[in-house]
Protein backbone atom coordinates (compact mmCIF):
# COMPACT_ATOMS: atom_id res chain seq x y z
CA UNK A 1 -16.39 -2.35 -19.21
CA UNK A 2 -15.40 -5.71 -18.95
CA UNK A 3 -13.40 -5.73 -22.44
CA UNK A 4 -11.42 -2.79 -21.09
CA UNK A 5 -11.23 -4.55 -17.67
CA UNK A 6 -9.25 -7.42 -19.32
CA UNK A 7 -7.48 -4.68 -21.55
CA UNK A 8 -5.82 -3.25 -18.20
CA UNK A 9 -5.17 -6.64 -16.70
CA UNK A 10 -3.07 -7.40 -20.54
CA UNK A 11 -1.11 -3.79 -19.93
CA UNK A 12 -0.53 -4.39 -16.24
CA UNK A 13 1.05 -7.62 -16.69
CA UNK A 14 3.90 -6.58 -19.54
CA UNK A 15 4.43 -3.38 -17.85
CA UNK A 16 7.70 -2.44 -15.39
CA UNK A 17 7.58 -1.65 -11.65
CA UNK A 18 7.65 2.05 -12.58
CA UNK A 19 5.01 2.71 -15.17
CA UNK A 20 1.51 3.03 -14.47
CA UNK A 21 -1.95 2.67 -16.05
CA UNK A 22 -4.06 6.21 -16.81
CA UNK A 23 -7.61 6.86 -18.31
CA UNK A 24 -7.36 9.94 -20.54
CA UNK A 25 -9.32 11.86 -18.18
CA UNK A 26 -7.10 11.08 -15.62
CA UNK A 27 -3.95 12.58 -17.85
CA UNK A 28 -5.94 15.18 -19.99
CA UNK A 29 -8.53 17.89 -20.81
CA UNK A 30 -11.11 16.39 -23.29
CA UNK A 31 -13.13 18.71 -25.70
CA UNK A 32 -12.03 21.67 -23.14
CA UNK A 33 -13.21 24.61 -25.23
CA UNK A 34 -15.80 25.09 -27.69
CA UNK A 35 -18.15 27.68 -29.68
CA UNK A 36 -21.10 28.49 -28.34
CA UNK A 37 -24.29 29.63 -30.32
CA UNK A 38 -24.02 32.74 -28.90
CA UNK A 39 -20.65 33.05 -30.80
CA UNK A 40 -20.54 36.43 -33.79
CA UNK A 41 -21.97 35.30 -36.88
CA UNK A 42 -19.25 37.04 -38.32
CA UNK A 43 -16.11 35.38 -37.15
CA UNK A 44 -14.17 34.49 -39.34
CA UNK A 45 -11.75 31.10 -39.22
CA UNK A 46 -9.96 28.41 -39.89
CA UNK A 47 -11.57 25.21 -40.29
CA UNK A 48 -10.56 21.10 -39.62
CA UNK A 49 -12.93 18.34 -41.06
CA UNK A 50 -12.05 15.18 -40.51
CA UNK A 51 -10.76 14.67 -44.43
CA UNK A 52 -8.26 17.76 -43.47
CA UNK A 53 -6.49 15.34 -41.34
CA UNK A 54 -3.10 13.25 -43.34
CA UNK A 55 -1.51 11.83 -40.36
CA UNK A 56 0.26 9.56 -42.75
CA UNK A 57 2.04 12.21 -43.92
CA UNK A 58 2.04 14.58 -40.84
CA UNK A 59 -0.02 17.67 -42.51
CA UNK A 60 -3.12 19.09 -42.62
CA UNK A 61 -5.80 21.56 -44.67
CA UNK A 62 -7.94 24.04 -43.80
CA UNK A 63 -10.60 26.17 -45.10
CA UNK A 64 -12.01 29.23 -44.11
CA UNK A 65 -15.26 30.14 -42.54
CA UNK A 66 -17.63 32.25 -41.22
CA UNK A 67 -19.72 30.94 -37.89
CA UNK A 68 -22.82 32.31 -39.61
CA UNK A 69 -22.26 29.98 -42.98
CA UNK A 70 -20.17 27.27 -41.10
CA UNK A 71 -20.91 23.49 -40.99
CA UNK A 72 -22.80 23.14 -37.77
CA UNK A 73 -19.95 20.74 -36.32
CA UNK A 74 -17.45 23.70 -36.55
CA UNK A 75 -16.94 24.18 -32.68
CA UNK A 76 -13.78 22.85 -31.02
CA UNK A 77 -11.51 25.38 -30.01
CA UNK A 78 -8.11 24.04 -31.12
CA UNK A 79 -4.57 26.02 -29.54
CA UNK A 80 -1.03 25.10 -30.22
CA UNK A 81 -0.14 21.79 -28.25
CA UNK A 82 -3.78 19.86 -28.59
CA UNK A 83 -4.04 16.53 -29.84
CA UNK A 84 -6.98 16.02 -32.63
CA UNK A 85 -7.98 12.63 -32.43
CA UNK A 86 -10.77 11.50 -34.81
CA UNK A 87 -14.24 9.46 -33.26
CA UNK A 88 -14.76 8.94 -36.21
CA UNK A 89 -13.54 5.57 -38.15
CA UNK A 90 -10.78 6.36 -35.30
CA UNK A 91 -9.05 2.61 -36.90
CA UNK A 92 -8.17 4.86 -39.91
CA UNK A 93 -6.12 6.86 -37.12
CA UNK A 94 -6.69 10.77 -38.48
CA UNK A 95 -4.88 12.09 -35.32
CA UNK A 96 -3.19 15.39 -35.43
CA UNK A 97 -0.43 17.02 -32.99
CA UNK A 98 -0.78 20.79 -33.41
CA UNK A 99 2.57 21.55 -32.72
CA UNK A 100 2.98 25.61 -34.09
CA UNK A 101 0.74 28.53 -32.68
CA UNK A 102 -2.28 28.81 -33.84
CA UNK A 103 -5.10 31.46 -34.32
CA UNK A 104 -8.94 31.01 -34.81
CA UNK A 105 -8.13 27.51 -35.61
CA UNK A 106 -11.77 25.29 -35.47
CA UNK A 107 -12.06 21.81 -35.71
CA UNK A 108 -14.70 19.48 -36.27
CA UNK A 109 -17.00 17.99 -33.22
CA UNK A 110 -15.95 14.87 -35.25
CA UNK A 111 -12.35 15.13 -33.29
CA UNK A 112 -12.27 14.66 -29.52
CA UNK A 113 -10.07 17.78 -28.36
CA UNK A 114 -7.55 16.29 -25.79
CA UNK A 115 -5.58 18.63 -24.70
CA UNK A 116 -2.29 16.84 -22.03
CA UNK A 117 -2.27 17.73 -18.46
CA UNK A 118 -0.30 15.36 -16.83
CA UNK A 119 1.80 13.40 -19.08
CA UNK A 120 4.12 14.27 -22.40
CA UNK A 121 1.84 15.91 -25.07
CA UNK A 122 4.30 14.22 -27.79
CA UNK A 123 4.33 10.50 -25.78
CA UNK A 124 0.10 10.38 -25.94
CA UNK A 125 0.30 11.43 -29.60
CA UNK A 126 2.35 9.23 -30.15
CA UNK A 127 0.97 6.43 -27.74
CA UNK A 128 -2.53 6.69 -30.30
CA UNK A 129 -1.00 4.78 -32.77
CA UNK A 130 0.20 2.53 -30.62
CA UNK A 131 -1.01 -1.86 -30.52
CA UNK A 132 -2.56 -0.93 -27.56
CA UNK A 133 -4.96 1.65 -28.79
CA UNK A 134 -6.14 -0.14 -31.76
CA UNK A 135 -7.23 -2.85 -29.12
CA UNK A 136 -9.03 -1.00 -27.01
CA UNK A 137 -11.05 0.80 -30.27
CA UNK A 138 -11.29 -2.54 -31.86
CA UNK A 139 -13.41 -3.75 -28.74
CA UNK A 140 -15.21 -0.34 -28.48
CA UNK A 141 -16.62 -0.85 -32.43
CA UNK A 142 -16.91 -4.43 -32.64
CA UNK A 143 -21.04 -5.07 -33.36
CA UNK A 144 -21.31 -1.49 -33.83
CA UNK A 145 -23.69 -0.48 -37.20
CA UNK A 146 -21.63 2.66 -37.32
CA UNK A 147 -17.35 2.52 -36.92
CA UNK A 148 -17.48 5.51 -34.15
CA UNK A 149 -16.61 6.21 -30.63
CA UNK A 150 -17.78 9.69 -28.33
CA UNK A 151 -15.71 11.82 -26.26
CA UNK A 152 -16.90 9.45 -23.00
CA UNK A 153 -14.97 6.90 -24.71
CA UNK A 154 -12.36 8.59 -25.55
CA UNK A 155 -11.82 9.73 -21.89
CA UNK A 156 -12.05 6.26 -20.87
CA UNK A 157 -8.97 4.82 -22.94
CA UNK A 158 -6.11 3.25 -21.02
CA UNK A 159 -2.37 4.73 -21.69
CA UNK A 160 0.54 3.08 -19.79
CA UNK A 161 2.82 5.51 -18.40
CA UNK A 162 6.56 5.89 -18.15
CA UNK A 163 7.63 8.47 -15.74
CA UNK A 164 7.65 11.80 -17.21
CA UNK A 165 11.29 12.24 -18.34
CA UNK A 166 11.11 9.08 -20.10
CA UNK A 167 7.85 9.75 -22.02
CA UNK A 168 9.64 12.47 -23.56
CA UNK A 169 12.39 10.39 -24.42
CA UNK A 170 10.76 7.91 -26.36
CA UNK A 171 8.59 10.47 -27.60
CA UNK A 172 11.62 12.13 -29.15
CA UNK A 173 12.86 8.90 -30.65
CA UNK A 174 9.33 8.09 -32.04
CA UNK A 175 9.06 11.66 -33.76
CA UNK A 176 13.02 11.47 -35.12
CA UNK A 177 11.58 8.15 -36.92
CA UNK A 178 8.33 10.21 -38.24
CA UNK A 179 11.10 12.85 -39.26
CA UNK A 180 13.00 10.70 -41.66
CA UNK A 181 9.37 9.36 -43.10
CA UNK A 182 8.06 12.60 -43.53
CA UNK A 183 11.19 13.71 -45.35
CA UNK A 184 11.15 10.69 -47.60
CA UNK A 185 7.47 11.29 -48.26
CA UNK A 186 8.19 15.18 -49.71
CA UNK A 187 11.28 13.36 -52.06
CA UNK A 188 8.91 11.42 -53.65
CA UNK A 189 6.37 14.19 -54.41
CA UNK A 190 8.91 15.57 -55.75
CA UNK A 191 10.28 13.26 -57.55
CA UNK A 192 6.62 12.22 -58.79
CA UNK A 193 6.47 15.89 -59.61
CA UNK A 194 9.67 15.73 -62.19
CA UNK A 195 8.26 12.53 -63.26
CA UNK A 196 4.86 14.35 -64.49
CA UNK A 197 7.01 17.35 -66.04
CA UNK A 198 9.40 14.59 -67.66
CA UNK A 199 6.18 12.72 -69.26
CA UNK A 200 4.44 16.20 -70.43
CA UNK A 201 7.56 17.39 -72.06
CA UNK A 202 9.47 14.17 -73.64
CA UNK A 203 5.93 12.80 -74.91
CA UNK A 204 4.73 15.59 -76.70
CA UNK A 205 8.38 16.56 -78.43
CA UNK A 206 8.98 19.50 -76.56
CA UNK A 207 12.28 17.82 -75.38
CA UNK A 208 14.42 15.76 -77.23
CA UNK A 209 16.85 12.99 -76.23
CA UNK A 210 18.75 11.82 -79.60
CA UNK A 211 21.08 14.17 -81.14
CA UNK A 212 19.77 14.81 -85.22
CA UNK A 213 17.10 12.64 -84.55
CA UNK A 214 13.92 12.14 -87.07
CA UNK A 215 10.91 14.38 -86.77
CA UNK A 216 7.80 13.04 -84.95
CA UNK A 217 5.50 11.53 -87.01
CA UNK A 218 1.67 11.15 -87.33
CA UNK A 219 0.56 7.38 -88.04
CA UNK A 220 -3.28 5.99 -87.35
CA UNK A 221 -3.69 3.84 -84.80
CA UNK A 222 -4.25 0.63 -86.96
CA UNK A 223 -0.60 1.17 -88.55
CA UNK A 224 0.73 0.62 -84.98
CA UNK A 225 -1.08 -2.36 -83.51
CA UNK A 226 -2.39 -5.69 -84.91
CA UNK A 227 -5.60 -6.98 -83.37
CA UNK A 228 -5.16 -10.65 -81.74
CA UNK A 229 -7.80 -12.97 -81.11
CA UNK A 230 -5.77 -15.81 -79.54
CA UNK A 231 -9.00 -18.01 -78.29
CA UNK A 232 -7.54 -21.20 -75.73
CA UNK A 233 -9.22 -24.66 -76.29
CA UNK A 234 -11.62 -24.73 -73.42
CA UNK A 235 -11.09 -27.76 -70.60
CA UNK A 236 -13.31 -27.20 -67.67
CA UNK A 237 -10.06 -29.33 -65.55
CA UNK A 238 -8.04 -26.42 -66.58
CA UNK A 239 -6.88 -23.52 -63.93
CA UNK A 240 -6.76 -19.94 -65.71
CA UNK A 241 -4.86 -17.18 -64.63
CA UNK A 242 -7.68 -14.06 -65.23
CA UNK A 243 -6.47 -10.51 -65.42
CA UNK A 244 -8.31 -7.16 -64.91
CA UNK A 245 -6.86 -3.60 -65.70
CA UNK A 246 -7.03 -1.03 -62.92
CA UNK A 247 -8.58 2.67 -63.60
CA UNK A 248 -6.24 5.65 -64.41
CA UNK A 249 -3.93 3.95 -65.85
CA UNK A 250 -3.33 1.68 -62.45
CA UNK A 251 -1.73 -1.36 -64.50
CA UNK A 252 -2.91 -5.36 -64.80
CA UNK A 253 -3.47 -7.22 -61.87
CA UNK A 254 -4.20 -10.46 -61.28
CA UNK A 255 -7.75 -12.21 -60.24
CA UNK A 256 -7.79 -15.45 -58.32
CA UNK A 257 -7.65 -18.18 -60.42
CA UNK A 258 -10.53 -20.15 -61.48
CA UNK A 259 -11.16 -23.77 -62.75
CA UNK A 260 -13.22 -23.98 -66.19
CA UNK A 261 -16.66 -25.11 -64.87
CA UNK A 262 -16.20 -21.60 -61.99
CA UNK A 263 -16.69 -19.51 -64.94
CA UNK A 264 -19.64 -18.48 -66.55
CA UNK A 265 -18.30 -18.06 -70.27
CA UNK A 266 -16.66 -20.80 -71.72
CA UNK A 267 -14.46 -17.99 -73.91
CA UNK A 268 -11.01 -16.82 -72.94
CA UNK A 269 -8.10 -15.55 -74.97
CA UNK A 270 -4.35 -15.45 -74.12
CA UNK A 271 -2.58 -12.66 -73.71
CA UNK A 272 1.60 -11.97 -74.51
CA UNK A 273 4.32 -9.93 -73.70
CA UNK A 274 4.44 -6.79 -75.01
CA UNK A 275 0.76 -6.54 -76.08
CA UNK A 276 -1.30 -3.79 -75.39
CA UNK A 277 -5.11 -5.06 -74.00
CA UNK A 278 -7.83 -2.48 -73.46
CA UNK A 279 -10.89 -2.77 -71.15
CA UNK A 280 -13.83 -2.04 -73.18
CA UNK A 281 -16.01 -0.88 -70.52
CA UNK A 282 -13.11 0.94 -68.56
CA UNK A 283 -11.68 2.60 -71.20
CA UNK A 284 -13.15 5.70 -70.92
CA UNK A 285 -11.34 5.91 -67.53
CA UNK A 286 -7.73 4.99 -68.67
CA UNK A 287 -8.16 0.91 -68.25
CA UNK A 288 -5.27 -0.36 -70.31
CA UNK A 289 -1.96 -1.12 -70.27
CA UNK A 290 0.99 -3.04 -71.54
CA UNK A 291 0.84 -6.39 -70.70
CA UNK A 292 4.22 -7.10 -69.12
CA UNK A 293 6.80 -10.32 -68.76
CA UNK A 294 5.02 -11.68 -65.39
CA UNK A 295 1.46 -11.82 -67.27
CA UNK A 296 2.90 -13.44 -70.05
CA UNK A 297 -0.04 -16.04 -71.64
CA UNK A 298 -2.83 -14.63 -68.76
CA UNK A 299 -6.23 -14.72 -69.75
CA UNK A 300 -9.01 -12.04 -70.54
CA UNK A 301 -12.60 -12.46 -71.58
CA UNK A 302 -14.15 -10.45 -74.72
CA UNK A 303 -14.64 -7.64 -72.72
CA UNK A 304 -11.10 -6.70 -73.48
CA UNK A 305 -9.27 -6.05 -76.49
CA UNK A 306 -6.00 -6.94 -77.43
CA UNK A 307 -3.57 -5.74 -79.63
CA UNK A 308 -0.08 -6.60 -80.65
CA UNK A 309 2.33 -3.90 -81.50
CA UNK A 310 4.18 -3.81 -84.92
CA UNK A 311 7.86 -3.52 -83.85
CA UNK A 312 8.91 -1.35 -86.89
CA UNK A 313 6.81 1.67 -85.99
CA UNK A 314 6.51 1.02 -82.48
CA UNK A 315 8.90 0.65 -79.00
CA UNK A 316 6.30 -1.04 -76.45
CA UNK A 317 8.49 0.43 -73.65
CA UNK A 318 7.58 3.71 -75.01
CA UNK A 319 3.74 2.86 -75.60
CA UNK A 320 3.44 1.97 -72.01
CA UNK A 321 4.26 6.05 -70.86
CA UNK A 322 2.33 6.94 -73.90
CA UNK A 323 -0.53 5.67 -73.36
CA UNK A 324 -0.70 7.50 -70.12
CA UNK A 325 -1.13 10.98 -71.50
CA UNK A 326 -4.58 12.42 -71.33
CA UNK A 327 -5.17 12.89 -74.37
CA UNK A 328 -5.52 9.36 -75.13
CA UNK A 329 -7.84 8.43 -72.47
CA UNK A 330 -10.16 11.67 -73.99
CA UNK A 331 -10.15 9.89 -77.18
CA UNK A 332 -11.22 6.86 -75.61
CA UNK A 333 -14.21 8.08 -74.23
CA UNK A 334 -15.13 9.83 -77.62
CA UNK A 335 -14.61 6.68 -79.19
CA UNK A 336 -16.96 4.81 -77.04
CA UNK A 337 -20.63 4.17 -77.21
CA UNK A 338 -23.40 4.89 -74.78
CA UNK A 339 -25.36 7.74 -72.93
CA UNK A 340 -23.26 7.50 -70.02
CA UNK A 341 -19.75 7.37 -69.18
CA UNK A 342 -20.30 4.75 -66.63
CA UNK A 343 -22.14 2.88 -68.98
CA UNK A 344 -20.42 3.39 -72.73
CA UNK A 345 -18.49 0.42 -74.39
CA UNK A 346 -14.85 1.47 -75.76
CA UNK A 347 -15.00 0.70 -79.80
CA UNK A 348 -11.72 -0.02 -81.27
CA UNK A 349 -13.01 0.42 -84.82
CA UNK A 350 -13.45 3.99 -84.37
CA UNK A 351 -9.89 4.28 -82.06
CA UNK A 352 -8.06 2.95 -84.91
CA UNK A 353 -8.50 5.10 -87.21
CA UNK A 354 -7.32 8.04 -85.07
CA UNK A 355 -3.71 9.28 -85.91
CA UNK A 356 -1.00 10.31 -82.91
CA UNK A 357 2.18 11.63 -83.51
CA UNK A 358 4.87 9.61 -82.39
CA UNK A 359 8.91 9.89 -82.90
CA UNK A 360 9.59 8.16 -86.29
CA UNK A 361 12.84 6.94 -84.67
CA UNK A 362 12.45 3.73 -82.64
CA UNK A 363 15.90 4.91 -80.66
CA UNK A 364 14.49 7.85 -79.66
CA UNK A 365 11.17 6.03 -78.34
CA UNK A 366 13.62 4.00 -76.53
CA UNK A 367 15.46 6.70 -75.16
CA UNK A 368 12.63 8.73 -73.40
CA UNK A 369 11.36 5.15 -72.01
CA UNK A 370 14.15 4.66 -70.62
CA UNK A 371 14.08 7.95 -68.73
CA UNK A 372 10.83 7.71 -67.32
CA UNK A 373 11.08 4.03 -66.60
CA UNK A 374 14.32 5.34 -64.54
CA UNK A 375 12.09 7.90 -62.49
CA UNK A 376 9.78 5.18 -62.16
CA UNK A 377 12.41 3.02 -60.55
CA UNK A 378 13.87 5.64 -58.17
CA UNK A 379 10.40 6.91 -56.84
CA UNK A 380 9.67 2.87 -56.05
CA UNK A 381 12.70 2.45 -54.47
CA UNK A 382 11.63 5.62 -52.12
CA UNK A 383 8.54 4.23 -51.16
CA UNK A 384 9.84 0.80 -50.62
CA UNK A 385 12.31 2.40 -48.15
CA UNK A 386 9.46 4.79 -46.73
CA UNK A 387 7.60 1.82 -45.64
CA UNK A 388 10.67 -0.21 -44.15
CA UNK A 389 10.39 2.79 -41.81
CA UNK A 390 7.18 2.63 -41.67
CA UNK A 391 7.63 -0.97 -40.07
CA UNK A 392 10.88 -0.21 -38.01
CA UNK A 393 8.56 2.29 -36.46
CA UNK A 394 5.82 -0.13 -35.62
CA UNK A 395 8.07 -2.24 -34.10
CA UNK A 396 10.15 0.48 -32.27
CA UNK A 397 6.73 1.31 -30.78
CA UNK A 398 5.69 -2.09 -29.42
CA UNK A 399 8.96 -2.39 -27.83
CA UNK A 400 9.17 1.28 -26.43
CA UNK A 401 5.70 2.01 -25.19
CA UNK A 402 4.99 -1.30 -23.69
CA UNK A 403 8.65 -0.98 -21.49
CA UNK A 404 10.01 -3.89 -23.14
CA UNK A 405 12.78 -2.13 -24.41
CA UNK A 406 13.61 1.09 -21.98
CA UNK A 407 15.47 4.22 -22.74
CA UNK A 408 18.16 5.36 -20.52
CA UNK A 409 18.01 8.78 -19.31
C-alpha cells in the first residue's frame, strides 16, 4: 500500500485544482456479472481469451461455445460499453472497449470486467494505457514469480479525474488519434495483401512485365551461384562484425561485435554485396537472404554458406523476392539431413543440383524486382508513419491526462 501511497502523492502533486484522484471501485463496477454453475449446459456463445484481445490494432476474435464443453474460465458476462482489461501480463496492455451491442458475449476470468459508473467509459479506456497505469502495475508485479494482478487490484488502481465534460473531451481526441492508426493499420494489410498477390503471380510467370520478353527458363541451382569460401586471417586484436539470418525469411541482422580471443572458433569468412548466405541449420525454416550494401564484408562462421551470384543468369534484386517463395524453403528442408526438422543440417550439394525456372531475361528479373521492392517501400513508409502516431499519441496522453495541457470546453 505504501507504493500506491507514494503513487497518489506523484498524481496529486501534477494535477489541477479541479481534478481529483479515484480508485476504480470508487468510479466503476468490477467483474459485475458472471456465469454461474448452475448456468444450461447448452448455451451456446461467444467466447474472449485473453489471445482474442489486439488492442494494438483495436479488434478482437471470438469463438464459439457451449457452457457444457467450455474452458472453465468462460464466465464474465460482457454487454456493450464494458472495458476488458487483462490481469494477466496486464504490461502487454490486452484491454478492450466493447463499444457495439453485444449478445451472449463471454469473456475470460483472465479479464477484470469493469464496467464505468461514474466517470467517461471512453476517458478510463483510454486512461489504461496511460504512464500512470503502467506505474502503478509495474509496482504491483515487481518480485512477483508470475506477471499477474486480481480483480482486488484492479479495483484498487488510482485514475485522476477531469470533470466529466472534459473526460469526454480528451477522450474524443485520444480515440480521433486511435482512428487515424487504426486506418493506417488496415492500408497496410492491404497493401501487404497486394504485395503477397504481386509475389505469387510475377514469380511464378503468371504475369509478365516486359513486352516480347524471353520465356522462363529452367537452370540448376549450381549454374546460378558460385560457392565462396573467403576465410579472414585471424588476429585475436581484431573486432568482427558477426551476422545471423532471421527465420521466415526475416533478413540479416547484426550480432554485437566481438574481439578474436571472445570467440570460440578461430574461423570466419567475409561476406559481400550481393551474395546470397544460407544458414545451414535454419534453412529448413527460410534462414537466408541476400546480403545487402550495409553488411558489406560482415562475418559468418561455417555454419553458413555463401554463395555469389553469376550476373549473366542472375539479377540479385530479383533473387532476394525469389527466394521468398515457398517452394524454395520446401526444398530446403528436403535437402537437409537429420531425423528432425529442428535438428537437420541444410546440404548445399544436394540444393544445387535442383533446377528452378527463372525469366531468361535479366530485364525482366529487374523489372518485377523493382515492383515488389516498390510495395516494399510504400508498406515501410506506412508503418513508419503508423508509429509516428503511435508516439504523438503517447505524448498527447501524458500531456492530456495528467492536466498539463487542458482542453477547452
Amino acid at each position: 500500500m505504501k507504493n500506491i501511497a507514494s503513487t497518489v502523492k506523484h498524481i496529486i502533486n501534477q494535477l489541477p485544482p479541479s481534478w481529483e484522484i479515484k480508485c476504480f471501485e470508487d468510479v466503476a463496477e468490477i467483474d459485475g456479472s458472471n456465469l454461474t454453475n448452475s448456468t444450461a449446459l447448452n448455451y451456446e456463445f461467444e467466447y474472449i481469451s485473453l489471445s482474442d484481445i489486439d488492442s494494438k490494432n483495436n479488434r478482437f476474435s471470438t469463438s464459439k461455445q457451449v457452457f457444457g464443453r467450455a474452458p472453465s474460465r468462460a464466465r464474465r458476462v460482457v454487454k456493450q460499453g464494458d472495458i476488458l482489461m487483462s490481469t494477466v501480463r496486464p504490461n502487454l496492455k490486452a484491454f478492450y472497449l466493447i463499444k457495439t451491442e453485444v449478445k451472449n458475449l463471454i469473456a475470460s476470468t483472465g479479464f477484470a470486467l469493469i464496467t464505468a459508473k461514474a466517470c467517461s467509459k471512453e476517458y478510463l479506456y483510454q486512461f489504461l494505457f496511460s504512464s500512470e497505469i503502467e506505474r502503478q502495475l509495474h509496482k504491483l508485479l515487481v518480485g512477483s514469480n508470475y506477471p499477474a494482478i486480481n480483480s482486488s487490484d484492479v479495483r484498487k488502481l488510482k485514475i485522476s479525474l477531469p470533470p466529466l465534460p472534459e473526460q469526454k473531451a480528451i477522450a474524443s481526441i485520444l480515440a480521433t488519434c486511435d482512428t487515424q492508426i487504426n486506418t493506417l493499420e488496415k492500408l497496410i494489410c492491404q497493401k501487404e495483401q497486394q504485395k503477397k498477390w504481386l509475389m505469387q503471380n510475377l514469380l511464378t510467370e503468371k504475369i509478365k512485365l516486359v513486352t516480347n520478353q524471353k520465356k522462363w527458363v529452367e537452370r540448376k541451382v549450381s549454374q546460378l551461384f558460385t560457392q565462396k569460401r573467403r576465410y579472414i586471417n585471424w588476429d585475436e586484436k581484431e573486432q568482427y562484425n558477426l551476422i545471423s539470418i532471421k527465420r521466415r525469411n526475416g533478413g540479416i541482422f547484426y550480432r554485437p561485435p566481438l574481439h578474436g580471443y571472445d570467440i570460440g572458433v578461430k574461423k570466419l569468412k567475409e561476406v559481400k554485396v550481393s551474395d546470397f548466405v544460407i544458414s545451414k541449420r535454419q534453412a529448413s525454416h527460410g534462414a537466408w537472404a541476400v546480403v545487402e550494401k550495409k553488411f558489406d564484408k560482415a562475418h559468418i562462421s561455417d555454419e553458413y554458406v555463401s554463395l555469389e551470384v553469376l550476373p549473366q543468369f542472375l539479377d540479385p534484386s530479383f533473387w532476394k523476392w525469389y527466394c521468398q517463395l515457398p517452394i524454395l524453403t520446401h526444398c530446403a528442408n528436403i535437402d537437409s539431413n537429420g531425423v528432425h526438422i529442428e535438428k537437420s543440417i541444410f546440404d548445399y550439394s544436394l540444393f544445387k543440383k535442383r533446377k528452378i525456372a527463372i525469366p531468361e531475361s535479366l530485364e525482366e528479373q529487374q523489372a518485377i524486382a523493382q515492383v515488389l521492392t516498390t510495395a516494399e517501400k510504400e508498406i515501410s513508409l506506412l508503418k513508419a508513419k503508423t508509429e509516428k502516431l503511435r508516439e504523438s499519441k503517447k505524448g498527447l496522453m501524458q500531456q492530456l491526462l495528467t492536466g498539463k495541457k487542458r482542453v477547452k470546453i
